[in-house]
Protein backbone atom coordinates (compact mmCIF):
# COMPACT_ATOMS: atom_id res chain seq x y z
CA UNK A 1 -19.12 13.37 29.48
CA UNK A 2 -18.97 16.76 31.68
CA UNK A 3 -19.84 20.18 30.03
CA UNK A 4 -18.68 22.42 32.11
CA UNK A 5 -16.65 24.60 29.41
CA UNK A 6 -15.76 27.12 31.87
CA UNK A 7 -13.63 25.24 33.96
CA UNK A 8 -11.99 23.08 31.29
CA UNK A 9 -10.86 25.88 29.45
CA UNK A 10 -9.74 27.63 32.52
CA UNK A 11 -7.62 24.53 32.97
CA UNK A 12 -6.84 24.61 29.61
CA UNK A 13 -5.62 28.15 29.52
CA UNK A 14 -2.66 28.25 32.27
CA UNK A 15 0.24 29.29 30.49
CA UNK A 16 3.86 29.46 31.40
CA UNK A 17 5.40 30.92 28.11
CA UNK A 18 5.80 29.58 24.76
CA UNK A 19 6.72 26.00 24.31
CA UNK A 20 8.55 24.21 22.02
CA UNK A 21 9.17 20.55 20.78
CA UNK A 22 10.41 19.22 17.34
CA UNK A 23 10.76 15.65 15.78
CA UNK A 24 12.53 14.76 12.65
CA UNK A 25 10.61 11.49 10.53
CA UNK A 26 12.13 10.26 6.87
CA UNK A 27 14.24 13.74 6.98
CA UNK A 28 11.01 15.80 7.14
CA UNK A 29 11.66 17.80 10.12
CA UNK A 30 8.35 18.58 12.36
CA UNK A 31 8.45 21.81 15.13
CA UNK A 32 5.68 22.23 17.31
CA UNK A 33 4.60 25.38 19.35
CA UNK A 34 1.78 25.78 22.18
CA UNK A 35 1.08 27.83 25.14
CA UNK A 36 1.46 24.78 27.88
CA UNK A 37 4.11 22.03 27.71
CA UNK A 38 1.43 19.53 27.32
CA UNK A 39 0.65 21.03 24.39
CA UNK A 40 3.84 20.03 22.23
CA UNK A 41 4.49 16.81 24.28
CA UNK A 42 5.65 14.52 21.38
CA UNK A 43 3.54 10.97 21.63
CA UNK A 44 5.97 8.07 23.10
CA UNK A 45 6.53 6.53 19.17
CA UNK A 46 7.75 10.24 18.26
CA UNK A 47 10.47 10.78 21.11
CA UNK A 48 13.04 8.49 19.64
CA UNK A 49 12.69 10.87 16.69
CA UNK A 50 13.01 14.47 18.89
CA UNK A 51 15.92 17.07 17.39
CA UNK A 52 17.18 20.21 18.33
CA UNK A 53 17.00 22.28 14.99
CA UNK A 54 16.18 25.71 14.10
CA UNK A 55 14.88 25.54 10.81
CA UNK A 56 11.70 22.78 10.34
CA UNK A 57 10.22 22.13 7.03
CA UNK A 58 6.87 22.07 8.89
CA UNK A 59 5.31 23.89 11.48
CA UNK A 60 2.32 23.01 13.48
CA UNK A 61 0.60 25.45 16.17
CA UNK A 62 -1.39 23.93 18.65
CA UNK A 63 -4.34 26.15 20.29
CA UNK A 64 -7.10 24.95 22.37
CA UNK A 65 -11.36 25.48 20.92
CA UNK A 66 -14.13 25.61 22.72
CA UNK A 67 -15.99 24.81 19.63
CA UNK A 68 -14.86 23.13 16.48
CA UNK A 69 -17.76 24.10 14.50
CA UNK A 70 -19.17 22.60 11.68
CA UNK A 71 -16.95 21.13 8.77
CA UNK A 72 -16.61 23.50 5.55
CA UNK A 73 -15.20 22.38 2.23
CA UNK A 74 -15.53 19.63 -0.04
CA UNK A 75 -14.54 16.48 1.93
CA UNK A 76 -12.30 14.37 -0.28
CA UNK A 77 -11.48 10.83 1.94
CA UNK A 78 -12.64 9.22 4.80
CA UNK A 79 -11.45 6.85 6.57
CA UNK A 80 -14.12 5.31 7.77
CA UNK A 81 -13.38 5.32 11.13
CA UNK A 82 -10.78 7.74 13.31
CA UNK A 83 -10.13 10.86 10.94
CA UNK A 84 -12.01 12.50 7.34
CA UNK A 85 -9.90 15.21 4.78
CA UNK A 86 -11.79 18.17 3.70
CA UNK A 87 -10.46 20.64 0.91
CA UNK A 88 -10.16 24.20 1.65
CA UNK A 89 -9.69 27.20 -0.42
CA UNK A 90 -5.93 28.13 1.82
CA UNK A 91 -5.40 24.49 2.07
CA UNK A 92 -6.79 21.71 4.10
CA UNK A 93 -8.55 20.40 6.87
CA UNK A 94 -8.28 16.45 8.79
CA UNK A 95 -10.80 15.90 11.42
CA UNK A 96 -10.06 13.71 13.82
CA UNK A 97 -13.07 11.70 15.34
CA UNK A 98 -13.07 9.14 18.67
CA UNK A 99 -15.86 8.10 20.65
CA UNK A 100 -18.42 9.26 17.50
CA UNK A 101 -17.40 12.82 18.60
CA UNK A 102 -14.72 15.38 16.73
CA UNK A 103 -11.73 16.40 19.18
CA UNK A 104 -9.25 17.69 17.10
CA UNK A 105 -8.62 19.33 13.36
CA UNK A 106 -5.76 19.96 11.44
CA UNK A 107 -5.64 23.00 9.29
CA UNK A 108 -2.33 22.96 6.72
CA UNK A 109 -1.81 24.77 3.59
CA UNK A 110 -1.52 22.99 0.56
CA UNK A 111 2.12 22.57 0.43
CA UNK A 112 1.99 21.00 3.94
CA UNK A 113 4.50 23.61 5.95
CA UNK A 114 2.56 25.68 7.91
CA UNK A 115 -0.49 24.41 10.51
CA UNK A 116 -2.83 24.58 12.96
CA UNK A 117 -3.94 21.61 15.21
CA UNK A 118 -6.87 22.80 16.98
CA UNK A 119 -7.57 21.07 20.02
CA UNK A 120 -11.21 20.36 21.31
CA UNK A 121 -11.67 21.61 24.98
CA UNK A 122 -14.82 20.20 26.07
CA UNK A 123 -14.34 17.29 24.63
CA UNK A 124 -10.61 16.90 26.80
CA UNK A 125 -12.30 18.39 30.06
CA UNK A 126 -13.43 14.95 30.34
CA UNK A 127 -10.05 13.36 30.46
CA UNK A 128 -7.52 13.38 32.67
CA UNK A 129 -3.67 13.38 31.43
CA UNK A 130 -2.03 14.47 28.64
CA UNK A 131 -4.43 15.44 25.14
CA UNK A 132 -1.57 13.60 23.28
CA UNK A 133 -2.20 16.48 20.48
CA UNK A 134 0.44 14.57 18.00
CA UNK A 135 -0.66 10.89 18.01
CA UNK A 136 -1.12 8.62 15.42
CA UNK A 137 -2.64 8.70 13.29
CA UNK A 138 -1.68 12.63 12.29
CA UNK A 139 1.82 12.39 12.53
CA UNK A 140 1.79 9.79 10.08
CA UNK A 141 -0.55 11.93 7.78
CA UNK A 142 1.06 14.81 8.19
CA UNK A 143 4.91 13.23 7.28
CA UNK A 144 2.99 11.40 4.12
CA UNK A 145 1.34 14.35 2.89
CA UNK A 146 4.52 16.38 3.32
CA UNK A 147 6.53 13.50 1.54
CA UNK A 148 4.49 15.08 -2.24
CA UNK A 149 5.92 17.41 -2.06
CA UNK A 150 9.36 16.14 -2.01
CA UNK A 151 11.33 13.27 -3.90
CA UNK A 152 10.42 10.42 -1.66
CA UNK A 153 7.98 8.02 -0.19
CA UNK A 154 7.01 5.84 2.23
CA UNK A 155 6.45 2.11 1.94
CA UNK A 156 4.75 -1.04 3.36
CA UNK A 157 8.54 -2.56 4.43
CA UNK A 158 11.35 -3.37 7.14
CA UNK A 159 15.04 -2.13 6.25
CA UNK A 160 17.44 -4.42 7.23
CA UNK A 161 21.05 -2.75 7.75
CA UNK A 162 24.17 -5.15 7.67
CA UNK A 163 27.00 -4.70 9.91
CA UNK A 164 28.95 -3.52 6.76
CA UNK A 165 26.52 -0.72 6.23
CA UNK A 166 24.60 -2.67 3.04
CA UNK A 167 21.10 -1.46 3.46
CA UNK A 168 18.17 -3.87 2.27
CA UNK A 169 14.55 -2.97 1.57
CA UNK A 170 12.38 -6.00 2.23
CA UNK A 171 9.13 -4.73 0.96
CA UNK A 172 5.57 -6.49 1.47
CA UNK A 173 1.51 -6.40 1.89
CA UNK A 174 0.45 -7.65 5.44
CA UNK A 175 1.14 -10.90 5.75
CA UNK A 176 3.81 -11.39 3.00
CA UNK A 177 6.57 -11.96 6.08
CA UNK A 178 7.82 -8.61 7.11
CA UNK A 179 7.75 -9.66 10.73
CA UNK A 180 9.40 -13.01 9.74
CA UNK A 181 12.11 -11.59 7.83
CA UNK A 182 13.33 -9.39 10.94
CA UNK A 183 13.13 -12.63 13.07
CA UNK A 184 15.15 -14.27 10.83
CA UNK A 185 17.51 -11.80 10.34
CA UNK A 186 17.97 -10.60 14.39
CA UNK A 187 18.55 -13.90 14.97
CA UNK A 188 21.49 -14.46 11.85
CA UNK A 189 22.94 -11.02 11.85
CA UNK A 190 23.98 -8.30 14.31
CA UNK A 191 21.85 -6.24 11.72
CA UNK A 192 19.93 -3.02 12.48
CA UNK A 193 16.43 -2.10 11.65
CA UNK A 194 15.21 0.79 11.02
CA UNK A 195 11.73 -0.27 10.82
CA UNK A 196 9.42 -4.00 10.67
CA UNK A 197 6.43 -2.52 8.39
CA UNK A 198 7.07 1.26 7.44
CA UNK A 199 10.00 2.53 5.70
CA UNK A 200 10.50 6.45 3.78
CA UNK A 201 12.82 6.21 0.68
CA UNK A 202 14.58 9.15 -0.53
CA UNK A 203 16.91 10.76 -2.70
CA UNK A 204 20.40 10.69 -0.58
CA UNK A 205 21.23 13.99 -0.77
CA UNK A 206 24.27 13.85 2.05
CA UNK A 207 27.10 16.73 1.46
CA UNK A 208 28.34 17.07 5.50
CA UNK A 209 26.50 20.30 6.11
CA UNK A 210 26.26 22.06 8.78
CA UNK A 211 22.70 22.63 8.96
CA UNK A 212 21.55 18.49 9.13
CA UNK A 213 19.30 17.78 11.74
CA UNK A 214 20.88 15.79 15.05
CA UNK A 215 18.95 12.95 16.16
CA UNK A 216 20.05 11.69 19.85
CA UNK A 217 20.06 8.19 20.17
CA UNK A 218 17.93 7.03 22.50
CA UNK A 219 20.01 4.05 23.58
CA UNK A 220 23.82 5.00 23.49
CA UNK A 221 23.23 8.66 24.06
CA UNK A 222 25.02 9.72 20.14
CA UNK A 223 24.48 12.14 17.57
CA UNK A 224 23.35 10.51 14.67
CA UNK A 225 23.39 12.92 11.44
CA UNK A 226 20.53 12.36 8.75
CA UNK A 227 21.86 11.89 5.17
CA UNK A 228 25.39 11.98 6.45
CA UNK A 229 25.97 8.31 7.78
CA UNK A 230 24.92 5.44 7.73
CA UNK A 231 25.25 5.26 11.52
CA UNK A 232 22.32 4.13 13.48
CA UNK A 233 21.06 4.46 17.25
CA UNK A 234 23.45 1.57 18.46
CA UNK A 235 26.35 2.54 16.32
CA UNK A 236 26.85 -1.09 15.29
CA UNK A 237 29.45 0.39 12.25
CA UNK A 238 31.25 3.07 12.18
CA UNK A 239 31.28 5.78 8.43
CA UNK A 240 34.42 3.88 7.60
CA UNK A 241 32.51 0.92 7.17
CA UNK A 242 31.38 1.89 3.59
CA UNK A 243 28.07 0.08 2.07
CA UNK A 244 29.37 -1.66 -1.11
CA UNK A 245 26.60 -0.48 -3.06
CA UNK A 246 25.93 3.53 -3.58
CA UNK A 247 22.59 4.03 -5.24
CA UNK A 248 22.11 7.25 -4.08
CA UNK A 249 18.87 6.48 -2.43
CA UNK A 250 18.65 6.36 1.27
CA UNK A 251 16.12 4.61 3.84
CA UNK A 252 14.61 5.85 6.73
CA UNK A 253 13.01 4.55 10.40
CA UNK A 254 9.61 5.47 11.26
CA UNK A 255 8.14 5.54 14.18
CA UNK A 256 5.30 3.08 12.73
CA UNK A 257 6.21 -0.28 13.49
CA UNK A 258 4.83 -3.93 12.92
CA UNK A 259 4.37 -6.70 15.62
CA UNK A 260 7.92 -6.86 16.16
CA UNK A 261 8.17 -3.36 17.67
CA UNK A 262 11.68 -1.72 15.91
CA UNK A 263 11.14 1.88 14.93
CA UNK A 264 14.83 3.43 14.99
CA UNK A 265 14.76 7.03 13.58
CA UNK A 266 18.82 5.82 11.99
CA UNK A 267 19.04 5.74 8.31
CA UNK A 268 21.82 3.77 5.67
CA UNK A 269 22.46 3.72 1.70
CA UNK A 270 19.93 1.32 -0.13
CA UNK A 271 21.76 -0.98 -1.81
CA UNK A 272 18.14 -3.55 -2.76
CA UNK A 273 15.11 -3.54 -2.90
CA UNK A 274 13.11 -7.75 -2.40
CA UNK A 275 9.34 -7.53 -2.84
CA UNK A 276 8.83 -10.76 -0.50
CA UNK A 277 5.82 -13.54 -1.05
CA UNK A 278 5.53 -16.69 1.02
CA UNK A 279 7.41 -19.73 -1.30
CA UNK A 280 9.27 -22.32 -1.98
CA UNK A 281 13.11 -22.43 -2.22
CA UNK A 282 14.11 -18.89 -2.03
CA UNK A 283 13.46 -17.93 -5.18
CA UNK A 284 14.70 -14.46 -6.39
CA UNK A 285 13.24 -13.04 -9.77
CA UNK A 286 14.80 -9.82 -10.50
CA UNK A 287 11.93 -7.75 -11.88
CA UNK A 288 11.77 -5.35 -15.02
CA UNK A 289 10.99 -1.55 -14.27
CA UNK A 290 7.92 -1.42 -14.98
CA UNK A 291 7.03 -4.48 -13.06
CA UNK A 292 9.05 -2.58 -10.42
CA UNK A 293 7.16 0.25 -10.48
CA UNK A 294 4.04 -1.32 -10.16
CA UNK A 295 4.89 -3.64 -7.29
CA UNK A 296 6.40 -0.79 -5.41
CA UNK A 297 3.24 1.35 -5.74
CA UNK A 298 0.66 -1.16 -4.84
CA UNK A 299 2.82 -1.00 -1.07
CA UNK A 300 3.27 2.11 -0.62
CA UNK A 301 1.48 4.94 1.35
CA UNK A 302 0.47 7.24 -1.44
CA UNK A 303 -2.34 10.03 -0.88
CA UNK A 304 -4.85 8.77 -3.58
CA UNK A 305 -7.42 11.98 -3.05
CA UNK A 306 -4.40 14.38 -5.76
CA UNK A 307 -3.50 12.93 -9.04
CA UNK A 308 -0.53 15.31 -8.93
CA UNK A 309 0.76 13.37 -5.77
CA UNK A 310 -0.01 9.78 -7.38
CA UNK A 311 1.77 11.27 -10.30
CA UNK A 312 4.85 12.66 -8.38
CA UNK A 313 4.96 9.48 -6.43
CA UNK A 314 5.18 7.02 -9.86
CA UNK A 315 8.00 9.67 -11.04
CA UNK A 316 9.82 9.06 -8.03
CA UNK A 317 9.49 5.13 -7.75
CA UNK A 318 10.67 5.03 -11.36
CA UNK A 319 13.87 7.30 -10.55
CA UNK A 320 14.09 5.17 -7.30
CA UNK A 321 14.24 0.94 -9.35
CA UNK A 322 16.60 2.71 -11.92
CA UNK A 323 19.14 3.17 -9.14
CA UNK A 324 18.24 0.14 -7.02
CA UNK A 325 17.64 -3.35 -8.48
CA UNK A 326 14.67 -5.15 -7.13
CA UNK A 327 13.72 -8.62 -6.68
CA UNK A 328 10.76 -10.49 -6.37
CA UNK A 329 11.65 -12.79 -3.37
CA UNK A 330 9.33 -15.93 -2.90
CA UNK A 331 11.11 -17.36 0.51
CA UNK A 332 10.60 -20.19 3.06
CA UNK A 333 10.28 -18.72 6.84
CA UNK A 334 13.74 -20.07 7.57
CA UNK A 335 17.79 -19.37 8.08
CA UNK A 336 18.32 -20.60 4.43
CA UNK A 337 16.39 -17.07 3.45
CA UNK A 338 19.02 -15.26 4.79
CA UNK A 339 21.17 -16.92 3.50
CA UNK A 340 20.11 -16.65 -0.19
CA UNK A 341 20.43 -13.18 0.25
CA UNK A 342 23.98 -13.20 1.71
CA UNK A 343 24.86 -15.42 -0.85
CA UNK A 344 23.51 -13.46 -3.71
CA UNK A 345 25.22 -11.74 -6.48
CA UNK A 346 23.55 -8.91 -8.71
């Protein structure tokens, strides 16, 4: 690797103004400042997701380090690989590690809205390109520690939206047939999905204001309006195509997809939730709440390091299966799957 600080940071340090980029994931809206465009240049997974907004729920400031310096605080997880959480007295701190070596830390209060994403320059002088400063895995950590403190979470799942705008929730562990069920599906329905592994559930708080966050589709060029509609990027249905379920929770895209690559940053009612398992005869078992509950949690993506988050997020799941039913779903990898579901009556 090449040390010489003195020229990376002078490369480092060209600035052209204040720059400015924002992305909107699960309705948690993200801005992001820095002195270079490069600094706030949203990963590839993120720019289906950019908005134009004012107002963000969270803001992240990127600078540029010569030094991280050592790590202060009590650590609390690590990953065991790319990144390690540290509490702080203000708040706390995610180190991000490649190549054995720390290149970039996260510093966010403790009710996630206000950052700093320090940047390591002698460990980028080495590079050539972009730094990528948002790439996974922080914007996922950062929208999922966000999500506590707010009526919602994010689960191991693909949402399926019919043409009608009836929103499914097919939720599973790797390997229970996430990928399969969008196959299937695709290849029945001209369905939309919002996601093949990752979806964020939330209260759907939609009243037509004026201050919702636009998201431009990235394939027909619309507005779509989060919490508003249940329109999505290709604008398969229009509002007037009312979902005949209203449970008044909604699902989101992420950009963290499965093998079958669909991360739409859309959104639709959720009518049902199927907690899927490889079977025999398309089997549906409606479950109980607590069984629910329990099912639900063991897929989602839950920071485990708080017991006030693990406590907010089992408060939330149990609001969430007393407005949606959900099934247990043990399927064959086959058209008659779908059509169980079409077929089905709660």
């Amino acid at each position: 690797m090449r040390t010489d600080l003195g020229q990376g940071l002078s490369r480092m340090s060209e600035q052209d103004g204040a720059h400015h980029s924002r992305f909107c994931v699960g309705a948690v809206s993200v801005g992001v400042t820095g002195r270079r465009s490069d600094d706030v240049a949203l990963a590839r997974s993120l720019r289906p997701f950019r908005v134009e907004t004012h107002h963000c729920d969270v803001n992240v400031a990127v600078e540029w380090v010569s030094d991280l310096g050592l790590t202060p605080g009590q650590q609390l997880f690590d990953s065991g690989a790319t990144w390690r959480l540290y509490q702080r007295e203000d708040g706390f701190q995610f180190d991000f590690i490649a190549r054995d070596q720390l290149y970039k830390r996260l510093l966010v209060d403790s009710l996630f809205r206000e950052a700093t994403l320090q940047m390591s320059a002698e460990y980028f002088d080495s590079f050539l390109g972009l730094a990528d400063p948002l790439s996974y895995p922080l914007d996922e950590l950062l929208i999922m520690h966000r999500l506590t403190q707010e009526k919602a979470i994010e689960l191991h799942s693909c949402g399926i939206v019919r043409p009608d705008g009836t929103g499914n929730l097919f939720v599973g562990h790797s390997g229970a047939g996430k990928s399969t069920t969008t196959r299937l599906w695709t290849e029945r329905e001209d369905v939309e999905v919002l996601s093949d592994d990752r979806i964020i559930v939330r209260r759907d708080d939609s009243d037509g204001s004026a201050d919702e966050v636009g998201i431009p589709s990235a394939s027909s060029g619309q507005v779509l309006r989060l919490r508003d509609r249940s329109a999505l990027p290709t604008a398969r249905f229009t509002q007037d195509d009312k979902p005949k379920t209203n449970s008044g929770m909604r699902m989101y895209g992420t950009p963290w997809h499965g093998e079958a690559a669909y991360a739409s940053p859309g959104s639709a009612p959720l009518a049902r939730i199927f907690i899927l398992e490889h079977g025999h005869g398309n089997v549906l078992t409606q479950l109980s709440p607590s069984q629910a509950v329990a099912e639900l949690f063991a897929r989602s993506f839950v920071p485990f390091h708080r017991h006030e988050y693990v406590d907010s997020a089992l408060e939330f799941l149990q609001e969430l299966v007393s407005a949606v039913p959900v099934y247990h779903y043990a399927f064959e990898p086959n058209e008659a799957a779908v059509e169980r579901i079409l077929e089905f009556r709660d």
